[in-house]
Protein backbone atom coordinates (compact mmCIF):
# COMPACT_ATOMS: atom_id res chain seq x y z
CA UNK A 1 -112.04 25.48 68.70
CA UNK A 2 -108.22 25.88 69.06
CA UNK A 3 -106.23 24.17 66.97
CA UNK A 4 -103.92 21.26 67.73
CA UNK A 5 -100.17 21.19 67.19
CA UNK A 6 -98.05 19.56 64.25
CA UNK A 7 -95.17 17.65 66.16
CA UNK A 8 -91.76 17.24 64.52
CA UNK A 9 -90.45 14.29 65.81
CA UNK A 10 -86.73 12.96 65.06
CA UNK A 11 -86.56 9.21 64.78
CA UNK A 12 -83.43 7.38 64.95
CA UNK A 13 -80.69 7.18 62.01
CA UNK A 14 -79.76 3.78 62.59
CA UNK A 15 -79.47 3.12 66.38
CA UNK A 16 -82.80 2.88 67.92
CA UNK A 17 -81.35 3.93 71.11
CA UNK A 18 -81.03 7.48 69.86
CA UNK A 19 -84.64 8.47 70.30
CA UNK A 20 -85.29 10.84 73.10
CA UNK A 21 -87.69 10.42 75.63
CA UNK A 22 -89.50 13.88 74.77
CA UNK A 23 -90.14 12.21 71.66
CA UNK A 24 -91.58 8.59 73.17
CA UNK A 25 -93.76 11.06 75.54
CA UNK A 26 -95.10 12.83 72.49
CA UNK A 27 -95.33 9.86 70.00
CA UNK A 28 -97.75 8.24 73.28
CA UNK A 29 -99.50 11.90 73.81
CA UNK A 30 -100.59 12.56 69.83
CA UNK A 31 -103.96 11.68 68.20
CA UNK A 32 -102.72 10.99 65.08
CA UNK A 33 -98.73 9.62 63.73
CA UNK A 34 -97.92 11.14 60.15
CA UNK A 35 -95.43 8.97 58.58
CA UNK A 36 -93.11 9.24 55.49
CA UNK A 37 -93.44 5.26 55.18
CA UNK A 38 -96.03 3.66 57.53
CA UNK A 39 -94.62 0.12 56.61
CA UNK A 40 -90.96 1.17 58.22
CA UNK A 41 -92.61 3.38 60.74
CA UNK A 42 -94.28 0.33 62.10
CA UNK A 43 -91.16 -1.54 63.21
CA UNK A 44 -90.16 1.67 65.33
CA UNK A 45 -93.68 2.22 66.82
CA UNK A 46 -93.54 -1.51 67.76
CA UNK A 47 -90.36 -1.42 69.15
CA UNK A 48 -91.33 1.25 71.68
CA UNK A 49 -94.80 -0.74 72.32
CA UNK A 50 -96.59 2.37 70.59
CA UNK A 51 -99.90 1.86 69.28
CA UNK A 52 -101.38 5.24 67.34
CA UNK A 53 -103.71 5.76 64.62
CA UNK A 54 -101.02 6.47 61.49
CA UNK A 55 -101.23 7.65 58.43
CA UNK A 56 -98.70 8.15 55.56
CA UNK A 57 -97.27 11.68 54.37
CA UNK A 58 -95.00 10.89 51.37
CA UNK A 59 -93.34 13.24 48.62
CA UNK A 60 -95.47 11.72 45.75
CA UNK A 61 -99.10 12.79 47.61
CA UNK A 62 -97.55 15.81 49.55
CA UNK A 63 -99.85 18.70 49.03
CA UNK A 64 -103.33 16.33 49.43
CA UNK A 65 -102.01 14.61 52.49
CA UNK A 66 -101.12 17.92 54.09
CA UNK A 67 -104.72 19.32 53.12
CA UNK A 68 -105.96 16.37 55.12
CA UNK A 69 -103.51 16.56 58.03
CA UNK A 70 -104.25 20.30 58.27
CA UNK A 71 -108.19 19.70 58.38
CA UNK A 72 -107.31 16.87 61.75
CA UNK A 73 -105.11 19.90 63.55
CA UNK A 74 -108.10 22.62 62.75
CA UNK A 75 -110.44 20.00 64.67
CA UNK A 76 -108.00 20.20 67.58
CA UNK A 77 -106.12 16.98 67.13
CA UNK A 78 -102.60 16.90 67.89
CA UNK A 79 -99.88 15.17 65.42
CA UNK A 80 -96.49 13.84 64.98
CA UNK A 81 -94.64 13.73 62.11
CA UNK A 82 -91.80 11.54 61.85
CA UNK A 83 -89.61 10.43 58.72
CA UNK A 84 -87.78 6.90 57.86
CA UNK A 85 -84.65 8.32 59.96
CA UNK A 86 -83.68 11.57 61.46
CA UNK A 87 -85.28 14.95 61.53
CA UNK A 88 -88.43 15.41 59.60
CA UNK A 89 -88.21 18.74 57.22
CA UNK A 90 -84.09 18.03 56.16
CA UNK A 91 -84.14 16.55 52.70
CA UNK A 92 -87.89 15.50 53.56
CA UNK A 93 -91.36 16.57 52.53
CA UNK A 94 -92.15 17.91 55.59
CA UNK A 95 -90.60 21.25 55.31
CA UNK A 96 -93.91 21.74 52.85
CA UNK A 97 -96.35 20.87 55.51
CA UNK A 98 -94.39 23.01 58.14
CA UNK A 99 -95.23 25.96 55.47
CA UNK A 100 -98.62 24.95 54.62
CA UNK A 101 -99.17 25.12 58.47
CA UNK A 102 -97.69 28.11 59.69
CA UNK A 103 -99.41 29.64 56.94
CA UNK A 104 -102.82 28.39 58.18
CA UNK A 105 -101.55 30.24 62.04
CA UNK A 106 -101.17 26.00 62.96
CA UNK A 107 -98.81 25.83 66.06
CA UNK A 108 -96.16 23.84 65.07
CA UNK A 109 -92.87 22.69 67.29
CA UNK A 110 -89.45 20.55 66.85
CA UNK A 111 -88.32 17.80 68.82
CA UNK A 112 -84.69 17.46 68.40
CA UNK A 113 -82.77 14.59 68.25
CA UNK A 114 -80.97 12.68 65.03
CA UNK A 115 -79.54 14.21 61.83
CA UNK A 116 -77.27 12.68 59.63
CA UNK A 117 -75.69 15.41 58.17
CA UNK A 118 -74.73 16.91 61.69
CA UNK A 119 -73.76 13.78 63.29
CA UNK A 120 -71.46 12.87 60.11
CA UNK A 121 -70.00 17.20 60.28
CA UNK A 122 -68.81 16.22 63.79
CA UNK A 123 -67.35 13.07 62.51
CA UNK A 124 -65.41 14.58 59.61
CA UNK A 125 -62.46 16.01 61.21
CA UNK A 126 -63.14 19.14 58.57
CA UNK A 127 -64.16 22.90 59.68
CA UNK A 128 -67.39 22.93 61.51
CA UNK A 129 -67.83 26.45 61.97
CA UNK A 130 -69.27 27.27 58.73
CA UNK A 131 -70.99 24.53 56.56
CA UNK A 132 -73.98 24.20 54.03
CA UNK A 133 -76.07 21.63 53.39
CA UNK A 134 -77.50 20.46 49.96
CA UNK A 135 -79.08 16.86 50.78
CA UNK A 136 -79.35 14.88 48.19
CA UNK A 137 -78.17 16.50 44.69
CA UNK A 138 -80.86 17.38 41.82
CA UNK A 139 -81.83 14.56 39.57
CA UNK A 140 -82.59 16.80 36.65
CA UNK A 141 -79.14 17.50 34.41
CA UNK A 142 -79.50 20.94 34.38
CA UNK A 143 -80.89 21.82 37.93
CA UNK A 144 -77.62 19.65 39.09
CA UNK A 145 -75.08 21.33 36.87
CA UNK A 146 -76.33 24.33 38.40
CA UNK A 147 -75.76 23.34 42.13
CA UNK A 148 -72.29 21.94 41.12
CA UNK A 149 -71.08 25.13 39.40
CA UNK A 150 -72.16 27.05 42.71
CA UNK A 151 -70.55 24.66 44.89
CA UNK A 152 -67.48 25.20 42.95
CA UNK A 153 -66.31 28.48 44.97
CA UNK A 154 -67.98 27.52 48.23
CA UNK A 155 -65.59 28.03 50.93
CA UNK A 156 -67.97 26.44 53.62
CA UNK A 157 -67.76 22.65 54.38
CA UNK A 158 -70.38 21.43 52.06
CA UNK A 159 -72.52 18.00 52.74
CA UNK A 160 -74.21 16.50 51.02
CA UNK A 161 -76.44 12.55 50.62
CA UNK A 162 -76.15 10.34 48.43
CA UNK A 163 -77.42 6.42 48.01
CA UNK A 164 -74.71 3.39 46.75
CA UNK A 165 -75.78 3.16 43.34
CA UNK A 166 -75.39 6.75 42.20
CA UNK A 167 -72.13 7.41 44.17
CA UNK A 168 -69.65 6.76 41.83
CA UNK A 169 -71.29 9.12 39.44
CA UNK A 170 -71.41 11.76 42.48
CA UNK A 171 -67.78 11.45 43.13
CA UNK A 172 -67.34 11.83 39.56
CA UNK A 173 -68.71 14.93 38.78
CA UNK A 174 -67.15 16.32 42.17
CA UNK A 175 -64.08 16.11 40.82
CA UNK A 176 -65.24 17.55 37.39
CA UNK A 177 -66.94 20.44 38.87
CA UNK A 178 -64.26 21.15 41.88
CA UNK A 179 -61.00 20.38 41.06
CA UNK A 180 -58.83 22.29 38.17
CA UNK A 181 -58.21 20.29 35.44
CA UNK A 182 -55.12 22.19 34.48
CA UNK A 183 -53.46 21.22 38.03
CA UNK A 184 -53.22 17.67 38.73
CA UNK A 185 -52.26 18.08 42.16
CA UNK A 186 -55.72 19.90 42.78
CA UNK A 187 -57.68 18.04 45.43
CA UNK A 188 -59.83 18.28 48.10
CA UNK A 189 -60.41 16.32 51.86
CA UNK A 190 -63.59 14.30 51.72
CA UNK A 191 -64.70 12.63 54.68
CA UNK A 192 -67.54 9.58 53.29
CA UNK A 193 -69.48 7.90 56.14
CA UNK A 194 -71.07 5.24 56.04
CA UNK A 195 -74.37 3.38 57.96
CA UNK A 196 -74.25 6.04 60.70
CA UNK A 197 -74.82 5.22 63.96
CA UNK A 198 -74.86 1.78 63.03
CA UNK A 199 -73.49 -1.83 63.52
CA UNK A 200 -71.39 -0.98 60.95
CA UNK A 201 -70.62 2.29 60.53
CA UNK A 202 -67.60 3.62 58.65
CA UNK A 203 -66.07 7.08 58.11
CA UNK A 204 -63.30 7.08 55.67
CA UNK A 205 -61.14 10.21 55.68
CA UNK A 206 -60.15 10.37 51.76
CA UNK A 207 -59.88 13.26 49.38
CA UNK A 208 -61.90 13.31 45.88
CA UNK A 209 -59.74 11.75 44.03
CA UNK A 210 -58.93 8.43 46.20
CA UNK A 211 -62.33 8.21 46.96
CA UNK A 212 -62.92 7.84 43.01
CA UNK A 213 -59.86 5.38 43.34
CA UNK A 214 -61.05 3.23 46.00
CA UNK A 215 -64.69 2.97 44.36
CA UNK A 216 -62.72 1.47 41.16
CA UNK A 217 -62.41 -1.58 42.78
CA UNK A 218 -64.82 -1.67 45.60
CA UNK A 219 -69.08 -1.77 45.64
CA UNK A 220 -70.56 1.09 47.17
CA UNK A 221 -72.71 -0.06 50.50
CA UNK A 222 -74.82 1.72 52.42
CA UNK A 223 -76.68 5.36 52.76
CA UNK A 224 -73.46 7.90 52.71
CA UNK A 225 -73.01 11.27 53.82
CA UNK A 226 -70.44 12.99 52.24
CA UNK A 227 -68.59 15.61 53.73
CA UNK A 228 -66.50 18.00 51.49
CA UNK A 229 -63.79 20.35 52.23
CA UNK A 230 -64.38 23.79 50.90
CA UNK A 231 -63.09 25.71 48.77
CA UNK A 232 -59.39 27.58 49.37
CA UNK A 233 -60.01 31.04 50.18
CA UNK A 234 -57.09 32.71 48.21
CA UNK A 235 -57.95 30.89 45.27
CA UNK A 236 -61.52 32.40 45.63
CA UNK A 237 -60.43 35.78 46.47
CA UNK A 238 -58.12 35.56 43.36
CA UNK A 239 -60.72 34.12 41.03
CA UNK A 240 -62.80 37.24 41.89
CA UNK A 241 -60.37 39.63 41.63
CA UNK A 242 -59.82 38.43 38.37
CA UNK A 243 -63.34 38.70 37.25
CA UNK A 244 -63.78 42.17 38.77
CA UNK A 245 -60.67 43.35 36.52
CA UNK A 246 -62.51 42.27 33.48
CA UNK A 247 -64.71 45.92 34.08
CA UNK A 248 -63.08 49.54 34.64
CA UNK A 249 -63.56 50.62 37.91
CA UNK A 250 -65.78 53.17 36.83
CA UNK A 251 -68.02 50.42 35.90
CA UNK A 252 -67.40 48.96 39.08
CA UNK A 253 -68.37 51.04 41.46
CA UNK A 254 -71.25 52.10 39.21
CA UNK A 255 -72.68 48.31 39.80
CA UNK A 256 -72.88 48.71 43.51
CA UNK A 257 -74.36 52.66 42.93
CA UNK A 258 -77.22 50.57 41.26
CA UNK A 259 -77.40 48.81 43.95
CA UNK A 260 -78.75 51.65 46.25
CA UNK A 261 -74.86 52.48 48.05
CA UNK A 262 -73.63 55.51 48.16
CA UNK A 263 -70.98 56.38 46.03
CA UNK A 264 -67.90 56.34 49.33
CA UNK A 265 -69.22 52.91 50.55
CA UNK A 266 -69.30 51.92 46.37
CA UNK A 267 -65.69 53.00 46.23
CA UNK A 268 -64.44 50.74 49.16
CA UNK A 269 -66.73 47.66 48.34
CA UNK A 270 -64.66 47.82 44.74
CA UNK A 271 -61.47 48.24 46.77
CA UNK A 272 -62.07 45.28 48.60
CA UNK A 273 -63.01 42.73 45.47
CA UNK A 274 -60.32 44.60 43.40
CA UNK A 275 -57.93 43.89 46.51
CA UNK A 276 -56.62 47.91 46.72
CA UNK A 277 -57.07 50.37 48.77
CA UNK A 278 -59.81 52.93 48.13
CA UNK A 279 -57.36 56.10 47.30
CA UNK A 280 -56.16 53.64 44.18
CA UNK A 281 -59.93 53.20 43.52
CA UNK A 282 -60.12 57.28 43.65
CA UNK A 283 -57.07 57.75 41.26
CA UNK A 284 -58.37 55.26 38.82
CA UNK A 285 -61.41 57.00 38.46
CA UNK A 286 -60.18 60.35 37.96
CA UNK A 287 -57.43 58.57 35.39
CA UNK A 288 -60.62 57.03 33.44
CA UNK A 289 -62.49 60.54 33.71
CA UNK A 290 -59.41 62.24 31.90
């Protein structure tokens, strides 16, 4: 029997008039609906006049539910998978049964349509080139210190989610993990928006530290994207400069000879994070050999 397909379906973030038609087509086509929350799921299948046997796939039951959804695709059923808003997979459990099935040879295909984090990107009026997404930040103390400490020296545009009640905190240790203490006029642009796509959607160009301002006196509402500038390149490429000159050269380019190079492309890889040429990298050696 050949298997049926797992559709990813992106529902709308706010404005149900965001929904594709490839996706009402497939929602009406499907055996089965996989839901993150049936009870809001409901209201959108309604909407649309869809009526579809549907089940619930949340984070809590992920790897049982997916068992079972994988069993109804190996009879030949078809299903869709759609989350409370947006794309399933981003920030969402479904990026575990996506695995699960294309380890089990289960066709699986994407729908596009809604994403937060891309629609609030294009809204930010910061670089869109080159951007990484973390969702929602860890809950656990040290897991989060971790992702702060790396975000720290990221030059892309970083984005991240965050809900009303924990933003203050967020914004908080932003600036903590960010920003140099030592220089008070360190900052950085921060677009926050707001209810996306929405009746009442707001994107507030700020920077860290008047978004921390404007929260003193103001309740955060809503489901926020931020959208953070990153971080300057010459003060990266001068923080890593300085850590490379904490070790000789020698021991330099004897890291990256570790690494499998060769000992010429060694030589100019240490040029380039020691910011000289390679002939000073060839000197210095021969000066630390004598």
């Amino acid at each position: 029997m050949t298997s049926g397909t797992l559709y990813l379906c992106a529902t709308p973030i706010g404005n149900l008039g965001d929904i594709t038609a490839r996706v009402l087509e497939t929602l009406e086509m499907v055996d089965v609906i996989a839901a993150e929350d049936t009870r809001n799921s409901i209201h959108l299948l309604t909407n649309f006049g869809i009526k579809k046997h549907l089940i619930s796939y949340d984070d809590k039951h992920k790897y049982d539910k997916a068992e079972k959804i994988i069993s109804m695709l190996k009879e030949g059923q078809n299903v869709a998978l759609i989350t409370d808003a947006g794309t399933p997979a981003i920030s969402d459990p479904g990026e575990e049964l996506v695995r699960m099935c294309m380890d089990e040879g289960i066709h699986v295909t994407s729908l596009p349509g809604a994403a937060a984090c891309i629609t609030a990107l294009t809204l930010s009026g910061l670089p869109t080139r080159r951007f990484c997404f973390e969702g929602f930040l860890p809950a656990g103390k040290k897991e989060r210190a971790g992702v702060l400490g790396d975000l720290k020296y990221e030059k892309r545009t970083i984005i991240l989610y965050e809900a009303p009640h924990h933003l203050k905190k967020t914004l908080k240790e932003l600036k903590d993990a960010l920003l140099d203490d030592a220089d008070p006029s360190d900052d950085r642009r921060l677009t926050l928006c707001r209810e996306l796509t929405k009746k009442f959607e707001t994107v507030m160009p700020l920077t860290i530290k008047t978004a921390i301002e404007l929260y003193e006196t103001e309740e955060p509402r809503g489901e926020y994207v931020l959208v953070i500038e990153g971080a300057d390149e010459e003060k990266v490429k001068n923080v890593g400069i300085q850590e490379f000159t904490k070790m000789s050269v020698a021991e330099h380019v004897e890291m990256y000879e570790s690494q499998g190079m060769d000992r010429k492309i060694a030589m100019k890889q240490a040029a380039l994070d020691r910011g000289v040429s390679k002939r000073d990298i060839y000197n210095a050696l021969l000066d630390e050999k004598n």
